[in-house]
Protein backbone atom coordinates (compact mmCIF):
# COMPACT_ATOMS: atom_id res chain seq x y z
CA UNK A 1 80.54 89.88 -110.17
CA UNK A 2 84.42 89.65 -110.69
CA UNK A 3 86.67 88.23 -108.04
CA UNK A 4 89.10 89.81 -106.44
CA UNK A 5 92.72 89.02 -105.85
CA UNK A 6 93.28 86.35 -103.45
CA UNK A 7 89.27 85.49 -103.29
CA UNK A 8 88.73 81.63 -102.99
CA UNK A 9 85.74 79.61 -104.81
CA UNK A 10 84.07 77.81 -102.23
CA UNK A 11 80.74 77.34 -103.60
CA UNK A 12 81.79 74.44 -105.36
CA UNK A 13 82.86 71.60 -104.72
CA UNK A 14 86.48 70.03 -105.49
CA UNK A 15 85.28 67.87 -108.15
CA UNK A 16 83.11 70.73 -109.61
CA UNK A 17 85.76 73.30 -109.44
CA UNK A 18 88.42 71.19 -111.04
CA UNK A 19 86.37 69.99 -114.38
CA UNK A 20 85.49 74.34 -114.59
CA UNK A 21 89.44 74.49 -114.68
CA UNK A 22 90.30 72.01 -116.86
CA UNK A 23 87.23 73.45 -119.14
CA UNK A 24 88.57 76.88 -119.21
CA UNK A 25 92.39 75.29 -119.65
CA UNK A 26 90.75 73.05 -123.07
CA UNK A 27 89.22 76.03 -124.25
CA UNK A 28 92.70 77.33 -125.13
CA UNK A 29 94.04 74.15 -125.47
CA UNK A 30 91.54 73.56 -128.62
CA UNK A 31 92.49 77.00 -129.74
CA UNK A 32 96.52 76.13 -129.82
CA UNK A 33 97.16 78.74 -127.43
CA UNK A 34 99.40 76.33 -125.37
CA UNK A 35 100.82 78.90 -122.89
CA UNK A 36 97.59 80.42 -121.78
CA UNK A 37 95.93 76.93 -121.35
CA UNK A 38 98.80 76.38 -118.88
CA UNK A 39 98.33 79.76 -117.39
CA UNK A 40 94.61 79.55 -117.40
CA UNK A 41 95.03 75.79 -115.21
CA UNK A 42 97.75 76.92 -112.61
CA UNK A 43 95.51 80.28 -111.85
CA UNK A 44 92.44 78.50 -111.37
CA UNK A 45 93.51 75.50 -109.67
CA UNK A 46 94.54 78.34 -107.29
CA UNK A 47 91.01 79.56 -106.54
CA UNK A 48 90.13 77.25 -104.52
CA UNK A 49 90.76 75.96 -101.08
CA UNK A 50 91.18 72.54 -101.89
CA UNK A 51 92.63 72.59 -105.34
CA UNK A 52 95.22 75.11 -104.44
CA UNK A 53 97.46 72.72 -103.49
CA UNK A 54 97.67 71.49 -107.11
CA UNK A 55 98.91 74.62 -108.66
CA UNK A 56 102.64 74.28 -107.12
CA UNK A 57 102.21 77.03 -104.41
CA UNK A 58 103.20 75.08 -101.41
CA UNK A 59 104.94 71.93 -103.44
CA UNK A 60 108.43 72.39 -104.87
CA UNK A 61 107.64 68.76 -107.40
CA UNK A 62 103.98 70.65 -108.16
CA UNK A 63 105.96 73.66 -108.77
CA UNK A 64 108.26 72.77 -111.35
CA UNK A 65 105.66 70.53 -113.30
CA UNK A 66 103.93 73.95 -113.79
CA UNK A 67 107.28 75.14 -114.98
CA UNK A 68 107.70 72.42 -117.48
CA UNK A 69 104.07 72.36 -118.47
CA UNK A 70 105.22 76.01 -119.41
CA UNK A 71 108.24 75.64 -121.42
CA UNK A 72 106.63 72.86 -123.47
CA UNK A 73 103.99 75.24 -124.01
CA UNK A 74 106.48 77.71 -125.71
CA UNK A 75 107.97 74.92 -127.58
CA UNK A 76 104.34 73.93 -128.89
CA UNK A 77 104.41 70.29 -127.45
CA UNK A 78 100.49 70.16 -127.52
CA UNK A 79 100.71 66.53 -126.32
CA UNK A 80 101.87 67.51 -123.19
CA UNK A 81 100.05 70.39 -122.32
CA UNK A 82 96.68 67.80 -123.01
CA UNK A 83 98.48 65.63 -120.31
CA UNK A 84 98.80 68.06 -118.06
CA UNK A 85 95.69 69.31 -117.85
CA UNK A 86 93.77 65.91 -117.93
CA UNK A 87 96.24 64.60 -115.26
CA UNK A 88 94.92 66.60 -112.46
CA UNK A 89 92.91 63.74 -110.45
């Protein structure tokens, strides 16, 4: 069963939810598809209530590290993409 828009995870918890982003976010990572592995973190770190914080919605700083995350995508900086995924504590 799909979720729809806006619906939060909150059958798991924090910990749990943020290794299942940072899975789905290696996945294309590991495939060099840079942008979407940005993409795919900032969406799902948005799914749930206490990760949702991390994807920049309410935090200017949070916010423009997705924006740079982003643009080194494009540029193919696969270094920092790794970095930003594995640096969500």
């Amino acid at each position: 069963m799909g979720m729809g828009a806006g619906a939060l995870v909150t059958d798991r918890t924090y910990d749990e939810h943020l290794e299942w982003c940072k899975t789905r976010a290696r996945e294309y990572l590991h495939a060099h598809d840079l942008v979407n592995a940005v993409i795919s973190m900032m969406s799902d770190l948005d799914k749930h209530p206490e990760t949702r914080a991390h994807c920049g919605r309410d935090s200017l700083a949070l916010n423009q590290l997705g924006i740079l995350a982003a643009m080194r995508a494009q540029e193919g900086d696969y270094d920092f993409v790794e970095r930003y995924i594995e640096g969500f504590r």
